[in-house]
C-alpha atoms as a PDB file:
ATOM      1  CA  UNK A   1     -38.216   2.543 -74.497  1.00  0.00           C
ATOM      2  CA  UNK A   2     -40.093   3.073 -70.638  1.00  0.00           C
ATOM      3  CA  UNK A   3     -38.702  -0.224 -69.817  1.00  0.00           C
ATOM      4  CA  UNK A   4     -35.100   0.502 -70.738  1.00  0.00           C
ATOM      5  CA  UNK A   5     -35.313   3.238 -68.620  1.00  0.00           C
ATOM      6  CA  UNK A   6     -36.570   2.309 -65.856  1.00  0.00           C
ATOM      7  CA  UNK A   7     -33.670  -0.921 -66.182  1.00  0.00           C
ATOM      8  CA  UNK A   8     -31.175   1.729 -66.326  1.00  0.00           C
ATOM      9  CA  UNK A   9     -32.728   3.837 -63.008  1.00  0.00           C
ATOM     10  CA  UNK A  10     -32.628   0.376 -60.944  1.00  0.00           C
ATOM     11  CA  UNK A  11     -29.034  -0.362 -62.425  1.00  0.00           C
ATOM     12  CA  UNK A  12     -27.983   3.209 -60.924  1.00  0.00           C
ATOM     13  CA  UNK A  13     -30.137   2.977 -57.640  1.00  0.00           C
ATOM     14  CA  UNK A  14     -28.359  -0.580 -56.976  1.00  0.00           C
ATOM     15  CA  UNK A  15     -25.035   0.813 -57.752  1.00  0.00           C
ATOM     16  CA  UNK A  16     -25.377   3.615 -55.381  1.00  0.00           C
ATOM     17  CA  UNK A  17     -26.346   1.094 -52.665  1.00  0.00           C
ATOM     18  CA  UNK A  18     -23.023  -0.878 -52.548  1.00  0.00           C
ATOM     19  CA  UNK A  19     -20.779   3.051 -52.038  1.00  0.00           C
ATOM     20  CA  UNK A  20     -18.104   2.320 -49.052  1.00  0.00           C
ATOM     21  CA  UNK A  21     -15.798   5.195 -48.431  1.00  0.00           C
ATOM     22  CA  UNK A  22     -12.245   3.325 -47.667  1.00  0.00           C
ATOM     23  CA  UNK A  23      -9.740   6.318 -47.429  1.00  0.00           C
ATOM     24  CA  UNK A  24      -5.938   6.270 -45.914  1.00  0.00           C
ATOM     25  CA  UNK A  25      -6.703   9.159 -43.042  1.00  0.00           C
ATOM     26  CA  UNK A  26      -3.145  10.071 -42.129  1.00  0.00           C
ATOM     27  CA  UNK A  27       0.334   8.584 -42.899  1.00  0.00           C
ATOM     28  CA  UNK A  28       3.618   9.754 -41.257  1.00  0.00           C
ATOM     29  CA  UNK A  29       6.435   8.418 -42.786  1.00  0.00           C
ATOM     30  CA  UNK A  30       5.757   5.628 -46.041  1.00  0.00           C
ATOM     31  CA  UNK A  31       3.774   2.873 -46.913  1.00  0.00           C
ATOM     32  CA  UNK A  32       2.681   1.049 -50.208  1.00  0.00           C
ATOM     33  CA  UNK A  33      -0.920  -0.296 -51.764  1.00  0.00           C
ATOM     34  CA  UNK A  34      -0.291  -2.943 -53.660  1.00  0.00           C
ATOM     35  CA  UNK A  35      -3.635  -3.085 -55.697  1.00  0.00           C
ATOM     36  CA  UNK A  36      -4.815  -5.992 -58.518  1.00  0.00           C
ATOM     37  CA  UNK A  37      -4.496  -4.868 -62.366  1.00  0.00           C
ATOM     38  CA  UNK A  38      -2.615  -1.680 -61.002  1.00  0.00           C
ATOM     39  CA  UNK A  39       0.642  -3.061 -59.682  1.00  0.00           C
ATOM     40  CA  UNK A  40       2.704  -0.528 -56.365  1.00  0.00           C
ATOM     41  CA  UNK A  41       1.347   2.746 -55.406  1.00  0.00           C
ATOM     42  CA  UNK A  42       2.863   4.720 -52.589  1.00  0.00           C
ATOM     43  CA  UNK A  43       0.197   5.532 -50.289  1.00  0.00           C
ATOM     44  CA  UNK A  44      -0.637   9.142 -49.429  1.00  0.00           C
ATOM     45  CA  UNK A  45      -3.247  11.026 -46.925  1.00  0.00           C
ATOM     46  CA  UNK A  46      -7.187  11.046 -48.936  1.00  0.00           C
ATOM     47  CA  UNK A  47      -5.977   8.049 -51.026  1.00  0.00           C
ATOM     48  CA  UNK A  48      -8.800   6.208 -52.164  1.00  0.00           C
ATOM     49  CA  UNK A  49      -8.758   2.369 -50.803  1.00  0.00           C
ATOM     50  CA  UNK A  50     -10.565  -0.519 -52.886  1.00  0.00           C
ATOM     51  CA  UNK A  51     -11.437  -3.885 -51.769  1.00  0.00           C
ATOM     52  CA  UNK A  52      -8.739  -6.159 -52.152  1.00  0.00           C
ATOM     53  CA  UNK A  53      -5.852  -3.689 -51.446  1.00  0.00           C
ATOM     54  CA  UNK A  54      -2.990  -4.717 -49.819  1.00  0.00           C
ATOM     55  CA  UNK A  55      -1.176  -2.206 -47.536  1.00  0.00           C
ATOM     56  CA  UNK A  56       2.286  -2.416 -46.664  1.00  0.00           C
ATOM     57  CA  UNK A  57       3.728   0.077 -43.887  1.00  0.00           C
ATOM     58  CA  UNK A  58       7.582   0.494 -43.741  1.00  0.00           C
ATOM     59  CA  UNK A  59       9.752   0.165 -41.039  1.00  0.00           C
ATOM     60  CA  UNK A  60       9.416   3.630 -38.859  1.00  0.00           C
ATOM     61  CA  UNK A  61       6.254   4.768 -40.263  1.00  0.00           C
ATOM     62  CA  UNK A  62       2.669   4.396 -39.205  1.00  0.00           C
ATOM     63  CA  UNK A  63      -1.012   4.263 -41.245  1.00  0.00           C
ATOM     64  CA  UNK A  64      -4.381   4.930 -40.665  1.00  0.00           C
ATOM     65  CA  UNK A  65      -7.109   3.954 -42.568  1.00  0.00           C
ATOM     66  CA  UNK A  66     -11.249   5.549 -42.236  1.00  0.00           C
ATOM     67  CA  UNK A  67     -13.653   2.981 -43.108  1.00  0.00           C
ATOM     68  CA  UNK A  68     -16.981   4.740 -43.998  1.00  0.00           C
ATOM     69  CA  UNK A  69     -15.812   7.566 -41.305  1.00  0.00           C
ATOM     70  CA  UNK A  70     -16.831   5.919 -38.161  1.00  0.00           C
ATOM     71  CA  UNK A  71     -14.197   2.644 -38.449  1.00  0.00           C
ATOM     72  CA  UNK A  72     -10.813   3.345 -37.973  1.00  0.00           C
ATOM     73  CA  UNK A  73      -7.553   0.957 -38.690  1.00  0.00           C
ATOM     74  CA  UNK A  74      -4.109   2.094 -37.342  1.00  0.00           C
ATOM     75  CA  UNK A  75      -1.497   0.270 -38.968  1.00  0.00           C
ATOM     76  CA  UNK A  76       1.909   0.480 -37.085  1.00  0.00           C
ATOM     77  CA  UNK A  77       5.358  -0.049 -38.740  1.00  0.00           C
ATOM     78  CA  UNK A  78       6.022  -3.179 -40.515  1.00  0.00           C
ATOM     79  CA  UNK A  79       2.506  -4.380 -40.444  1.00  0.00           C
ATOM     80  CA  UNK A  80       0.964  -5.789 -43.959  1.00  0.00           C
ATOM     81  CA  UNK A  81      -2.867  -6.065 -43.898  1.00  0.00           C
ATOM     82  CA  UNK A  82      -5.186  -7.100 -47.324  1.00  0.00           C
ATOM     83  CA  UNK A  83      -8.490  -4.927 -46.788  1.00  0.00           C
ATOM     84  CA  UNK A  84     -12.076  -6.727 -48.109  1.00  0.00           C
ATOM     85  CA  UNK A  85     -14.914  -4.740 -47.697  1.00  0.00           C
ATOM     86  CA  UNK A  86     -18.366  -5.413 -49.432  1.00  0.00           C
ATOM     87  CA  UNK A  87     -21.755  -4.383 -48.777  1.00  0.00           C
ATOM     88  CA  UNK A  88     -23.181  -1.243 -48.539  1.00  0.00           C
ATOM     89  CA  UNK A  89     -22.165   1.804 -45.380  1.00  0.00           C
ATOM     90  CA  UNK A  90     -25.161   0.709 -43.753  1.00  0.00           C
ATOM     91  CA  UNK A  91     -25.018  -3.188 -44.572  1.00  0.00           C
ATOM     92  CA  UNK A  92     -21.107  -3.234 -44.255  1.00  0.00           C
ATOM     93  CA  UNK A  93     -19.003  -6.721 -44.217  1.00  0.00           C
ATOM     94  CA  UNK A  94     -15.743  -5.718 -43.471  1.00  0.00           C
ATOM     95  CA  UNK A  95     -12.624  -8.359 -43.020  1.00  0.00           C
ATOM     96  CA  UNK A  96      -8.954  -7.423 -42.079  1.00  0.00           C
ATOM     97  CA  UNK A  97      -6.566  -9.990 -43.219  1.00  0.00           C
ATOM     98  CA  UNK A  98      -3.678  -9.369 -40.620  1.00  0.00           C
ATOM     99  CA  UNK A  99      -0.741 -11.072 -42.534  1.00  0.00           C
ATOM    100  CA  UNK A 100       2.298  -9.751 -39.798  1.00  0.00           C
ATOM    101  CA  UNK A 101       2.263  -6.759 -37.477  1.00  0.00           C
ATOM    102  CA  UNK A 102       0.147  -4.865 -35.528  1.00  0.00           C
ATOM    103  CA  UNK A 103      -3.286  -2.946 -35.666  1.00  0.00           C
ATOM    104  CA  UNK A 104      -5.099  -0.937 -33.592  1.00  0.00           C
ATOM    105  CA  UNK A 105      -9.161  -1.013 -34.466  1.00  0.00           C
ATOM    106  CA  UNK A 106     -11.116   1.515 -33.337  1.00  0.00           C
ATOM    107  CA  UNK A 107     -15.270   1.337 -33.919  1.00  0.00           C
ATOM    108  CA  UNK A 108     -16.652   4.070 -33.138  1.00  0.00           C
ATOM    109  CA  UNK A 109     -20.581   3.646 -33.716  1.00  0.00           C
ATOM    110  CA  UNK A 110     -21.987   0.139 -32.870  1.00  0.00           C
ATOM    111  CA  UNK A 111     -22.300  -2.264 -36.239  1.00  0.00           C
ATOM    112  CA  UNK A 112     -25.828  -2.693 -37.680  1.00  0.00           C
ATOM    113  CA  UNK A 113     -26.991  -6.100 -36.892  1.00  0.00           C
ATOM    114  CA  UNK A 114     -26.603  -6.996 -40.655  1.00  0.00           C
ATOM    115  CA  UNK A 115     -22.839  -5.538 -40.296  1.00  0.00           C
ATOM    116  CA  UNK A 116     -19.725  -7.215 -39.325  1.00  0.00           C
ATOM    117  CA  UNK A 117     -16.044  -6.694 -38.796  1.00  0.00           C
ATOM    118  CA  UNK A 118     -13.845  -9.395 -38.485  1.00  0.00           C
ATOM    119  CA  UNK A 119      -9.686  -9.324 -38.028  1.00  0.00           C
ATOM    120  CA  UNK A 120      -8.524 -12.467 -39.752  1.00  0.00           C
ATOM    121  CA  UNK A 121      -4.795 -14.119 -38.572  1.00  0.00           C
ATOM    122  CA  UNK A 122      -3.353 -17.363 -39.739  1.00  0.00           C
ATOM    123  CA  UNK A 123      -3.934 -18.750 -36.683  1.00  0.00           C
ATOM    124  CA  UNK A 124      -7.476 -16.973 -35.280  1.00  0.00           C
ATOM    125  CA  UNK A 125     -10.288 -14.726 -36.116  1.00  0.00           C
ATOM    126  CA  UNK A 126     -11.416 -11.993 -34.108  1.00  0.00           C
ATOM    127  CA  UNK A 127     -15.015 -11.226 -34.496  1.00  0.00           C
ATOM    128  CA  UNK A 128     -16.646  -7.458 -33.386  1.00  0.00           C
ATOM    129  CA  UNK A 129     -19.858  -5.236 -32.950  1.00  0.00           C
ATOM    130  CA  UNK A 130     -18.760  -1.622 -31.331  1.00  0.00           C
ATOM    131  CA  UNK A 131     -15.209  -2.082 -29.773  1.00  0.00           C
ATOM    132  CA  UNK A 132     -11.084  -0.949 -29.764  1.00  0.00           C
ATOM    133  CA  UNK A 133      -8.702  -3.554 -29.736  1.00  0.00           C
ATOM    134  CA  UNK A 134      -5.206  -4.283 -30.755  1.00  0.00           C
ATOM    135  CA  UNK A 135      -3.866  -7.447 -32.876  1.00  0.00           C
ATOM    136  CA  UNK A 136      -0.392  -8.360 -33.246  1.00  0.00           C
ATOM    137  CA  UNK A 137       0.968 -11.128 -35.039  1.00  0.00           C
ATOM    138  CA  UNK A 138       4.119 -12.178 -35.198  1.00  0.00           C
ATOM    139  CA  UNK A 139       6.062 -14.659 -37.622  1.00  0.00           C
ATOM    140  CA  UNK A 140       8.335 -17.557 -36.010  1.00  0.00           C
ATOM    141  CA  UNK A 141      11.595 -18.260 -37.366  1.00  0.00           C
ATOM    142  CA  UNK A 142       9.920 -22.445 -37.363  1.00  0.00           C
ATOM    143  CA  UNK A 143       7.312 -20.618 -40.194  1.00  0.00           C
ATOM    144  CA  UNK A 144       4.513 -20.068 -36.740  1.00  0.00           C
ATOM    145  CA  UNK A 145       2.402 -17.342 -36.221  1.00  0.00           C
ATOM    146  CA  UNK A 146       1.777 -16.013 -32.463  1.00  0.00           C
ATOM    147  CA  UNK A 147      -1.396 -13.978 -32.591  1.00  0.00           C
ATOM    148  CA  UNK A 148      -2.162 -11.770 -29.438  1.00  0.00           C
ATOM    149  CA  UNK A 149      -5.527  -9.803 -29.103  1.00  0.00           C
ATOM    150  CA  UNK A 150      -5.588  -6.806 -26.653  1.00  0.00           C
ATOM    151  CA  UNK A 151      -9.464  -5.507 -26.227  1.00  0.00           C
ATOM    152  CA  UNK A 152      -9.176  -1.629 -24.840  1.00  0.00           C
ATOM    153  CA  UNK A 153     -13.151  -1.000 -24.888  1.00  0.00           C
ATOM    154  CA  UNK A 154     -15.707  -3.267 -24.450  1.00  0.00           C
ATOM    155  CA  UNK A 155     -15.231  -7.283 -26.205  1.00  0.00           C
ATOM    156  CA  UNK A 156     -13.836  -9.147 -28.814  1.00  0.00           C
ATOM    157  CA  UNK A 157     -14.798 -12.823 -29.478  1.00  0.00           C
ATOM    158  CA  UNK A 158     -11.841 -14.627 -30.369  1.00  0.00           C
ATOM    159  CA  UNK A 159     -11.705 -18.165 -32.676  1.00  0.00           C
ATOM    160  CA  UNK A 160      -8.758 -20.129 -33.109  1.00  0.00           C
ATOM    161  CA  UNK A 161      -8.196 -22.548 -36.059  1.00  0.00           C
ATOM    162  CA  UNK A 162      -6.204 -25.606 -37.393  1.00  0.00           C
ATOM    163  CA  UNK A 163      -3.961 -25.944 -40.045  1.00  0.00           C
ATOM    164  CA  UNK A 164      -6.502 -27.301 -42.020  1.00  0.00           C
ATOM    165  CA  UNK A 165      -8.961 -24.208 -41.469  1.00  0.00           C
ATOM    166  CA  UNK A 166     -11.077 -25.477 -38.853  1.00  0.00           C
ATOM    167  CA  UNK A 167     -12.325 -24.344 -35.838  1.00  0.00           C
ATOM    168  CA  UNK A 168     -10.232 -25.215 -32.701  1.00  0.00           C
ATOM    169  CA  UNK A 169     -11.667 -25.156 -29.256  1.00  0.00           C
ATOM    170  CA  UNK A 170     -14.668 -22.529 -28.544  1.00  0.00           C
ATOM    171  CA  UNK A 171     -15.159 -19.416 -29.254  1.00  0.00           C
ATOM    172  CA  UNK A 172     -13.388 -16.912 -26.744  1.00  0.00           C
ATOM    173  CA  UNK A 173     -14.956 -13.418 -25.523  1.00  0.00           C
ATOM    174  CA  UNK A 174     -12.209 -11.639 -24.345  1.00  0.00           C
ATOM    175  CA  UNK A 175     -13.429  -8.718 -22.193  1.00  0.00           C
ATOM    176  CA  UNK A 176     -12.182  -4.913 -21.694  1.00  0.00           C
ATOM    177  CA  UNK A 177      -9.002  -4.401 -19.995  1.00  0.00           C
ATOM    178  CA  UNK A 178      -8.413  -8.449 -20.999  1.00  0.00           C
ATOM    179  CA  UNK A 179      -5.578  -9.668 -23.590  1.00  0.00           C
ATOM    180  CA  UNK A 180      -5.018 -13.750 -25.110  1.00  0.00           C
END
């Protein structure tokens, strides 16, 4: 019987470990979540996010997203994202999958160095510790992505990558004030 319990207590302890609070902040105008074994849900301010979301804004609206309240995601019209986060608030691994539009980051307390945030494109991966930036991607009409990273406050390493998924060139910081 001391032994199931004490199972049980670690069960609980190492669920409370892995709590992320993923919350829509503010919304003017509409947008959708598009969330596995739940289908549509219109998104509204205090919504609860979930790994694996999908976010769709609509034309003339705007989104923005607090990531355990000190990560901050603006999503502008027309801009489709799929949110992963895993870990813990203090262990975070958090990856934007950027699938067209544009998205304003904002990091507002420098990552733990067990942390990361990463901005994934079809075409690049932008890689950060403590920074604001802006990513915009943009479909061609010839089925070609043109990704374009805009760092506002301190850097942003930048990786570019194949078709095939692997790396192309080196890895590019791109400095404040500096866009690619």
């Amino acid at each position: 019987m001391a032994a199931a319990g004490v199972t049980g207590l670690v069960i609980f302890l190492n669920a409370e470990e892995t709590y992320r609070v993923l919350k829509v902040f503010e919304i003017t105008g509409t947008a959708v979540v598009s969330r596995a074994n739940t289908g549509e849900l219109d998104a509204y301010a205090g919504m609860n996010l979930e790994s694996g979301d999908v976010i769709s804004v609509n034309e003339g609206s705007t989104l923005r997203i607090s990531l355990d309240g000190d990560k901050y995601v603006l999503l502008d019209s027309g801009t489709v994202i799929e949110l992963i986060a895993e870990g813990t608030a203090a262990d975070s691994r958090t990856s934007i999958n950027l699938k067209q539009g544009t998205i304003l980051n904002e990091i507002t307390s420098a990552l733990s160095a067990n942390s990361s945030y990463e901005v994934n494109t079809p075409k690049a991966t932008m890689a950060v510790r403590g920074t604001s930036f802006t990513v915009t991607v943009t479909k061609l009409a010839d089925g070609g992505y043109i990704t374009d990273v805009n760092t506002i406050h301190s850097k942003v390493s930048v990786q570019l990558y194949n078709e095939d998924g692997t790396p192309k060139g080196e890895e590019v910081i791109v400095k404040e004030g500096y866009c690619v």
